[in-house]
N, C-alpha and C. Protein backbone atom coordinates (compact mmCIF):
# COMPACT_ATOMS: atom_id res chain seq x y z
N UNK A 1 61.21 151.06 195.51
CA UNK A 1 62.28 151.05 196.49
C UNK A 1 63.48 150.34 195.89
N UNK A 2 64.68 150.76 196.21
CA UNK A 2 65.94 149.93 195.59
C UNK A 2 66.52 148.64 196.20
N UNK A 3 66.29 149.04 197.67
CA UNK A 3 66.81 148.02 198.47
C UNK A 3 65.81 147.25 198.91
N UNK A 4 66.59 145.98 199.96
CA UNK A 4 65.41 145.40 200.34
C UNK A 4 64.64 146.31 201.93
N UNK A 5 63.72 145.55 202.55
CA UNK A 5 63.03 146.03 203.52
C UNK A 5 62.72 145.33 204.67
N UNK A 6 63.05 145.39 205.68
CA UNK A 6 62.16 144.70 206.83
C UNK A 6 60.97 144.70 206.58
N UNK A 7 59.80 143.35 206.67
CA UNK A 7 58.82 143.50 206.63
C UNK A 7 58.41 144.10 208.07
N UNK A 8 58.44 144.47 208.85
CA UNK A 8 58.43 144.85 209.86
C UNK A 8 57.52 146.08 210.28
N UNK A 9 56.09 146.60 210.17
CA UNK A 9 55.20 147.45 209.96
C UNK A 9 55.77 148.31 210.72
N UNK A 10 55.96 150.01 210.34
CA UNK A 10 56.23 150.99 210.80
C UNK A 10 55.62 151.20 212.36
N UNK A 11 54.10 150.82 212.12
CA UNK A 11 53.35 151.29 212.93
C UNK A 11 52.76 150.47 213.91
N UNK A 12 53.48 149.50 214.44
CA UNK A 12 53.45 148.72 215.32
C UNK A 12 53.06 149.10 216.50
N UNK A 13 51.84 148.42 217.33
CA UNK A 13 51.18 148.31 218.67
C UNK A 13 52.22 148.18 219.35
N UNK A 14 53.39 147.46 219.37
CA UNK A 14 54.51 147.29 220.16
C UNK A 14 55.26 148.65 220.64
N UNK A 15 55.02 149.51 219.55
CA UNK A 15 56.11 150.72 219.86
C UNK A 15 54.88 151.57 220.55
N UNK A 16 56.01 151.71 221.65
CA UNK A 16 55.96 152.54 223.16
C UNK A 16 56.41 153.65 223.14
N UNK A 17 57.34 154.46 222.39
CA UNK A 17 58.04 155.34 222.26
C UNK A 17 57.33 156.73 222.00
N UNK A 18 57.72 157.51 222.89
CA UNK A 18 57.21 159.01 222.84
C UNK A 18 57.07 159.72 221.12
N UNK A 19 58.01 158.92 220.63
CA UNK A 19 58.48 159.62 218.84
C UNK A 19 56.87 159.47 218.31
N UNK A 20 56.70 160.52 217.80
CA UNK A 20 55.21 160.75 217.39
C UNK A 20 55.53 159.35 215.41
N UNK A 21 54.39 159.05 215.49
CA UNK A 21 54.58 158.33 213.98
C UNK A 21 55.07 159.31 212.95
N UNK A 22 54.44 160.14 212.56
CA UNK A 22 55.19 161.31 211.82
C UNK A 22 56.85 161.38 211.71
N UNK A 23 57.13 161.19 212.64
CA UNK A 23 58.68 161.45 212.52
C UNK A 23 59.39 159.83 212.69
N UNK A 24 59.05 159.17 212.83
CA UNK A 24 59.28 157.77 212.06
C UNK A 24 59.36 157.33 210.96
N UNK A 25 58.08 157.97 210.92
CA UNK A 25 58.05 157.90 209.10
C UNK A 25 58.98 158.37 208.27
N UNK A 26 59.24 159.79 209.15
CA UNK A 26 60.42 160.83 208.33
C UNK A 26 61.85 159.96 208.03
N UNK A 27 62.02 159.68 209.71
CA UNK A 27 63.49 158.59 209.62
C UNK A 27 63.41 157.46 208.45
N UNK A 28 62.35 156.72 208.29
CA UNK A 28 62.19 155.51 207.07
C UNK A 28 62.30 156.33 205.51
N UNK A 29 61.67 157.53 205.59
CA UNK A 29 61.53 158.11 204.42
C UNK A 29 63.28 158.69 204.09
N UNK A 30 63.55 159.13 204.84
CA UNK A 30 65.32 159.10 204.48
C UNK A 30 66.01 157.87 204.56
N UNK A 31 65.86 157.05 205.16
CA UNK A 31 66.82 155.36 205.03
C UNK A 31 66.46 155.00 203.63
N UNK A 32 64.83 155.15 203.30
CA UNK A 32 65.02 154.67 201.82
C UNK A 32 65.64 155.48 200.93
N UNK A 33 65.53 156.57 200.80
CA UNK A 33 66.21 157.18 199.85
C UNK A 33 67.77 156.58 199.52
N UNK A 34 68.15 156.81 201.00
CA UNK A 34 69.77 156.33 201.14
C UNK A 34 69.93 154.95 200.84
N UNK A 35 69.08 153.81 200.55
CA UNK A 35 69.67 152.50 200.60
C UNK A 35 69.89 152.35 199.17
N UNK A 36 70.84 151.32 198.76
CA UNK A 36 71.44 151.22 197.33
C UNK A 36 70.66 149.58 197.24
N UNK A 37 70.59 149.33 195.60
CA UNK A 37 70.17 148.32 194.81
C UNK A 37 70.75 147.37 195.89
N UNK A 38 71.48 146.71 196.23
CA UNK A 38 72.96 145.67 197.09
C UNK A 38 72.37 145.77 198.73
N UNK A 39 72.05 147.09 199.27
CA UNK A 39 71.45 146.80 200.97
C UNK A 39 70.31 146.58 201.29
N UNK A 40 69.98 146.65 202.71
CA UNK A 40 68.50 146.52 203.12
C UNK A 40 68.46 147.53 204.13
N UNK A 41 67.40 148.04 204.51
CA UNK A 41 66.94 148.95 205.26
C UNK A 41 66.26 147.78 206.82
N UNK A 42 66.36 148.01 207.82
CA UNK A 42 65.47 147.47 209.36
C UNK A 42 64.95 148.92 210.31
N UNK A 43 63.62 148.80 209.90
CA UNK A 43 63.00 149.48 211.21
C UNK A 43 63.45 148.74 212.62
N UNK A 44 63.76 149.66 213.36
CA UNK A 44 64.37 148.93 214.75
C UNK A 44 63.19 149.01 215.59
N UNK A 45 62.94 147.79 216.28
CA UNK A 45 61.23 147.43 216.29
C UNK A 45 61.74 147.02 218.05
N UNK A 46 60.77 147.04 219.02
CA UNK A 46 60.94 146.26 220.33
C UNK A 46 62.03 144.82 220.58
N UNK A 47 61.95 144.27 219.55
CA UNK A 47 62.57 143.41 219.74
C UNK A 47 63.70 142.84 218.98
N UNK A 48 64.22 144.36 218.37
CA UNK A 48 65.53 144.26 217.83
C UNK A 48 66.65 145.49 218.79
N UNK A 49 65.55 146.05 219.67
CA UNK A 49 66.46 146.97 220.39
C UNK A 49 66.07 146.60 221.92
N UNK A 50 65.39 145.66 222.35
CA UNK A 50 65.06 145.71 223.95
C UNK A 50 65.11 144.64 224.31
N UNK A 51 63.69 143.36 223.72
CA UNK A 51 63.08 142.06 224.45
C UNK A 51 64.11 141.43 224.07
N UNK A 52 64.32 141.09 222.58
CA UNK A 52 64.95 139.61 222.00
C UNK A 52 66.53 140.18 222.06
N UNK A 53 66.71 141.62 220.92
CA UNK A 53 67.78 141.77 220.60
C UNK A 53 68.52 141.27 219.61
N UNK A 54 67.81 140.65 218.69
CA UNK A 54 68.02 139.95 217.26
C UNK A 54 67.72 140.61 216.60
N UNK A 55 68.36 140.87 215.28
CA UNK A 55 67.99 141.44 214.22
C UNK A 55 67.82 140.31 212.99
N UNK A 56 66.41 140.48 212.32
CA UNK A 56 66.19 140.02 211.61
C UNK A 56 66.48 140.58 210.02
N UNK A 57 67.27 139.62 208.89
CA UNK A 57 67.81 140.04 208.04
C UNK A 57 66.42 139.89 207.20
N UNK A 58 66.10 140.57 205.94
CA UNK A 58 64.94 140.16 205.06
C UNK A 58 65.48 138.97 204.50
N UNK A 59 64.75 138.09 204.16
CA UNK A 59 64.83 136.86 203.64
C UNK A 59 65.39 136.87 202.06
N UNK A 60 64.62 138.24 201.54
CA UNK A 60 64.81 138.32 199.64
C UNK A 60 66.49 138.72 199.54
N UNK A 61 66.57 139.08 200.50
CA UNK A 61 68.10 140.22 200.53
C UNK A 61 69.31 138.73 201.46
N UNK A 62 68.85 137.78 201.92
CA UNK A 62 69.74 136.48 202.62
C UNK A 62 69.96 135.46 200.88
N UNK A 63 68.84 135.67 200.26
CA UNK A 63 68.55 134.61 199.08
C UNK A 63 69.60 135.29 198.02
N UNK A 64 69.13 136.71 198.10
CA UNK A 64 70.14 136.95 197.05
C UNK A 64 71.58 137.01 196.97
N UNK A 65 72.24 137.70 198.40
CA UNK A 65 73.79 136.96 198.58
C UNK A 65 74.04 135.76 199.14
N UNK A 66 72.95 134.94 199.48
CA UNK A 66 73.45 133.51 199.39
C UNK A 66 73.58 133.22 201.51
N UNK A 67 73.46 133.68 201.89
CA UNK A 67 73.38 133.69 203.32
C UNK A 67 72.73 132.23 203.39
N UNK A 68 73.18 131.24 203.47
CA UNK A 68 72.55 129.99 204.53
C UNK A 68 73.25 129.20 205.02
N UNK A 69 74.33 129.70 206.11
CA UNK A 69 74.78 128.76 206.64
C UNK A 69 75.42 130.27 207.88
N UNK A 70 75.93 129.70 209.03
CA UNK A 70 76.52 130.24 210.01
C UNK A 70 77.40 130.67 209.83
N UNK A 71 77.55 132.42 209.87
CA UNK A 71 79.16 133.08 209.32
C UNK A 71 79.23 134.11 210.05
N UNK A 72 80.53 134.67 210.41
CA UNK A 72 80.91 135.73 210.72
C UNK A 72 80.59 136.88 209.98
N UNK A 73 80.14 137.98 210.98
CA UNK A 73 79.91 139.42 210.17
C UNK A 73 80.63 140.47 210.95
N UNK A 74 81.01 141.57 210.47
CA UNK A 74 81.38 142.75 210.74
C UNK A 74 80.34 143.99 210.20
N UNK A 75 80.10 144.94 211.28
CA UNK A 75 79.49 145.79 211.03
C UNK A 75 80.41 147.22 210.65
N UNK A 76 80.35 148.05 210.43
CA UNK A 76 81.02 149.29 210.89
C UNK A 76 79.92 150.69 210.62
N UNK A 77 80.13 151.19 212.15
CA UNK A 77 79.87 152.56 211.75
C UNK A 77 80.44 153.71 211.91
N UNK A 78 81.07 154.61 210.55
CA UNK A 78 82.18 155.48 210.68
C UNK A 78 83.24 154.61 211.02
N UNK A 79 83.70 154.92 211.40
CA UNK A 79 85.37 154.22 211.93
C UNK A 79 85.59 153.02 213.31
N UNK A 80 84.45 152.92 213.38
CA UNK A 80 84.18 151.68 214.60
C UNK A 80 83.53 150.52 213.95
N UNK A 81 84.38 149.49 214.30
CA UNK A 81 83.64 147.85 213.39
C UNK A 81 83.39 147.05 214.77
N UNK A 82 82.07 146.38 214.60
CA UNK A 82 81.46 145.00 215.62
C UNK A 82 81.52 143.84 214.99
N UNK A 83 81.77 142.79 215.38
CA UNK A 83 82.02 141.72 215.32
C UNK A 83 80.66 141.20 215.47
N UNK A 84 80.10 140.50 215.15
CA UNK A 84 78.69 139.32 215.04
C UNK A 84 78.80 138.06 214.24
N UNK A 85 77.42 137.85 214.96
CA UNK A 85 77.67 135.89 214.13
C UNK A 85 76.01 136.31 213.49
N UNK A 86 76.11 135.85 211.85
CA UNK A 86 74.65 135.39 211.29
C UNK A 86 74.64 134.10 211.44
N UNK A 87 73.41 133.76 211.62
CA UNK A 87 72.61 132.19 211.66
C UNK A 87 71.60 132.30 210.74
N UNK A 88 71.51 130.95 210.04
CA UNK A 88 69.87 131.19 209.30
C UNK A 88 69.28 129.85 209.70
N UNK A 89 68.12 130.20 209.85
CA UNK A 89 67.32 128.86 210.45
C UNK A 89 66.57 128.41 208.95
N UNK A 90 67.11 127.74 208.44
CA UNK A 90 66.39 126.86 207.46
C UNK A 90 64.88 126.45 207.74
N UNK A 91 64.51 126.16 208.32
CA UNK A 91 63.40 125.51 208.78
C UNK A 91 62.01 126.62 209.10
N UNK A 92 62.83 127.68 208.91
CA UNK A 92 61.71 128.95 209.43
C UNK A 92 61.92 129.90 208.29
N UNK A 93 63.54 129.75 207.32
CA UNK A 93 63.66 130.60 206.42
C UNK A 93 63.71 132.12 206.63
N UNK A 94 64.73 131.81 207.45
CA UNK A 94 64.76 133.21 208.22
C UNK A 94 65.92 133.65 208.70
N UNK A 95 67.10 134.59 208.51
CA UNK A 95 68.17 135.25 208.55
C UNK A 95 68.25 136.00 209.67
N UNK A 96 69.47 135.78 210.92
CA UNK A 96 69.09 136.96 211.90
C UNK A 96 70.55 137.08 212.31
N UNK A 97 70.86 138.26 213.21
CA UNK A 97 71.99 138.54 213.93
C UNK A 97 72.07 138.65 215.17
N UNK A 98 72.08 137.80 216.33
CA UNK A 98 72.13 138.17 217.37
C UNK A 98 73.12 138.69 218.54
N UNK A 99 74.23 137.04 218.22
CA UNK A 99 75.37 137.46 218.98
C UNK A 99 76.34 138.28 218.60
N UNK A 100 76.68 139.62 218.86
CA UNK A 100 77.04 140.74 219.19
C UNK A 100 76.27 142.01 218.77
N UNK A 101 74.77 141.98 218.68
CA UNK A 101 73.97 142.64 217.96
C UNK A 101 73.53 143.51 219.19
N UNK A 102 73.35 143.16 220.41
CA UNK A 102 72.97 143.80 221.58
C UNK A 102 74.11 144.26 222.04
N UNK A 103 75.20 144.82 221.74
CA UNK A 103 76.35 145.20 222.12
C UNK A 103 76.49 146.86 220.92
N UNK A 104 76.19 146.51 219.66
CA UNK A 104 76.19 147.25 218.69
C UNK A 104 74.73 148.39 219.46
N UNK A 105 74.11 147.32 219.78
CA UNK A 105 72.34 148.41 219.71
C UNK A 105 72.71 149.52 221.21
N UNK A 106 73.64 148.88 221.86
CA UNK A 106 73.90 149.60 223.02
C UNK A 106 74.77 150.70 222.38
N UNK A 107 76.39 150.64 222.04
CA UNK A 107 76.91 151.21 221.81
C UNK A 107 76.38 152.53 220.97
N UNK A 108 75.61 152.09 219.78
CA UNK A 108 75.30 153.21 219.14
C UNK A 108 73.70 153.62 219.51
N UNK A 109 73.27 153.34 220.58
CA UNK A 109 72.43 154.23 221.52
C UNK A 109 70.95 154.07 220.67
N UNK A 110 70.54 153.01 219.91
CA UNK A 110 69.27 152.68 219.22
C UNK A 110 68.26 152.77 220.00
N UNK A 111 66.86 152.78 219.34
CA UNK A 111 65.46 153.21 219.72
C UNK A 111 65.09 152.55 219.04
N UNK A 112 63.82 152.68 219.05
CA UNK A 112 62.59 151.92 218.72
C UNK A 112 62.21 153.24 217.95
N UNK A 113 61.67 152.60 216.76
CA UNK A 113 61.21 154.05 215.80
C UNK A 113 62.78 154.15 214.83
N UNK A 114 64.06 154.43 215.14
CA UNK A 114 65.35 154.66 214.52
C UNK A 114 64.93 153.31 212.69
N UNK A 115 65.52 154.10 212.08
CA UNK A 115 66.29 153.10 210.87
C UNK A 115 67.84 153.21 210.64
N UNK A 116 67.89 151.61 210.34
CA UNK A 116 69.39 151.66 209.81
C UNK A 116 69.74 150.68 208.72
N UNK A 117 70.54 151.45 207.50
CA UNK A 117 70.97 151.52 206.23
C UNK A 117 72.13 150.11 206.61
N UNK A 118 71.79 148.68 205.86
CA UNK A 118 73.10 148.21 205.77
C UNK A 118 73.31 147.87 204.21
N UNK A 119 74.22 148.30 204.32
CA UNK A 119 75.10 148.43 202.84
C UNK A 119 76.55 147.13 202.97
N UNK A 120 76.50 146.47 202.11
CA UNK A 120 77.51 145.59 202.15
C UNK A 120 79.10 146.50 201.49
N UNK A 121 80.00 146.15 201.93
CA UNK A 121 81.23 146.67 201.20
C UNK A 121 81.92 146.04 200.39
N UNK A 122 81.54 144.95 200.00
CA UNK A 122 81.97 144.10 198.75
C UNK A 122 81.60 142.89 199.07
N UNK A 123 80.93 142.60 197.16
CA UNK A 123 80.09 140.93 197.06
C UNK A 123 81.14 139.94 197.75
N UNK A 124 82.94 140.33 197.27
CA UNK A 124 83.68 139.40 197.90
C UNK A 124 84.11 139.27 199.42
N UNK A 125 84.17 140.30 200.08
CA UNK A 125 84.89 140.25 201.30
C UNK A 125 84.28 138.86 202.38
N UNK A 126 85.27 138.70 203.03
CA UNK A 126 84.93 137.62 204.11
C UNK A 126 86.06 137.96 205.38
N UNK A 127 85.17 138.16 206.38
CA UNK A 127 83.66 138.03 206.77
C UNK A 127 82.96 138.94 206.02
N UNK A 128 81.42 138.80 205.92
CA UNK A 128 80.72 139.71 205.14
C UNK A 128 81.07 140.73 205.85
N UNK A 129 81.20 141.80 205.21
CA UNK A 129 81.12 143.36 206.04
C UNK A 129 80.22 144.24 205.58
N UNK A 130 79.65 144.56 206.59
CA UNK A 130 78.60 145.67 206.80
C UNK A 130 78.14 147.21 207.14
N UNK A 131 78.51 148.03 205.74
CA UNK A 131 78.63 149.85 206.74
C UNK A 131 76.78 149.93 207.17
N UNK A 132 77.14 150.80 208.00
CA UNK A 132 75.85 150.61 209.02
C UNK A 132 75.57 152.31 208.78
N UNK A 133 74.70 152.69 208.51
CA UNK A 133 73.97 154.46 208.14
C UNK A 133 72.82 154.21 209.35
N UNK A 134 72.51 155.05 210.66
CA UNK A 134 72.08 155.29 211.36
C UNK A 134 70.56 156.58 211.10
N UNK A 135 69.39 156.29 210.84
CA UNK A 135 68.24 157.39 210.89
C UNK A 135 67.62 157.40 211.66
N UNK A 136 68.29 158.43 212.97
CA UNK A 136 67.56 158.49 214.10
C UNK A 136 65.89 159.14 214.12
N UNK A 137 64.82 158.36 214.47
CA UNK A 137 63.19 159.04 214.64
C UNK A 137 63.62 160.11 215.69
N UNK A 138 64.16 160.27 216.74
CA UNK A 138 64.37 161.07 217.91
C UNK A 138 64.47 162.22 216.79
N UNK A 139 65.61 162.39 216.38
CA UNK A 139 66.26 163.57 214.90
C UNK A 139 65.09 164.22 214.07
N UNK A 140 64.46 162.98 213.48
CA UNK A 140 63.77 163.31 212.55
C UNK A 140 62.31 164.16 213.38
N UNK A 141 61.61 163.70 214.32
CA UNK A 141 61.36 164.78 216.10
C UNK A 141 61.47 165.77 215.73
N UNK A 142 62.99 165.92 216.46
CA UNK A 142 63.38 167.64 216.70
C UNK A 142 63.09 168.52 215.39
N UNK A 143 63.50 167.91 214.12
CA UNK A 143 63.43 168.49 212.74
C UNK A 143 61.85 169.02 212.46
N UNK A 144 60.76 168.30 212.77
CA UNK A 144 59.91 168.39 212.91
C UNK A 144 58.91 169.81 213.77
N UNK A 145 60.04 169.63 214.75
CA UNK A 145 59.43 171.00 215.94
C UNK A 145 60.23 172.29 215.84
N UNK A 146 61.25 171.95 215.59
CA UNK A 146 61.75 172.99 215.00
C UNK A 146 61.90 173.84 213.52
């Protein structure tokens, strides 16, 4: 794989979702292809699209650009940018996005089962900025039955 990964098991007891595993898989099997050496890939899991609403960053992929301290992020997808705050909890070693992350998961209409591609847009920019590649499981579904 090039990028990093949510450890986050595909096949989680948590997911409720009609999307058969098969076509989950499909959606992950295209996010990886698409992620570059520089991003990380997140299965969007119960509690990055419903309970908590945090997204958890991989830890190998926070270490390697240096993420430990409280910063502003920008997301964009296509021609629309969100505003968010990263936090890293030292103490748990652990990278996440919350505040404005449930605003993003609304807007662009996320599931449980979906992957999404974040790709940074330069080592320098500040705030970090983030293009966001969307692999809907619903998609990868229909592709499936049809």
């Amino acid at each position: 794989m090039r990028g990093e990964t949510s450890n986050d098991n595909l096949d989680s007891k948590a997911d409720v979702e009609m999307i058969s595993a098969g076509s989950k898989k499909k959606a992950f099997s295209l996010a990886e292809r698409a992620v570059s050496p520089d991003g990380f890939l997140v299965i969007m899991k119960r509690s990055h699209v419903l309970t908590k609403c945090f997204l958890t960053i991989p830890n190998r992929w926070c270490n390697k650009k240096m993420l430990f301290a409280r910063q502003d992020v920008v997301m964009q997808v296509d021609q629309t940018k969100w505003d968010m705050k990263f936090n890293y909890f030292g103490s748990r070693g652990l990278g996440g996005i919350s505040t404005g992350w449930r605003k993003f998961v609304h807007d662009n209409n996320l599931c449980q089962g979906d992957v999404c591609v974040f790709e940074p847009a330069s080592s320098e920019s500040k705030p970090l900025h983030l293009y966001v590649f969307i692999f809907r499981a619903a998609e990868a579904e229909s592709s499936n039955n049809g």
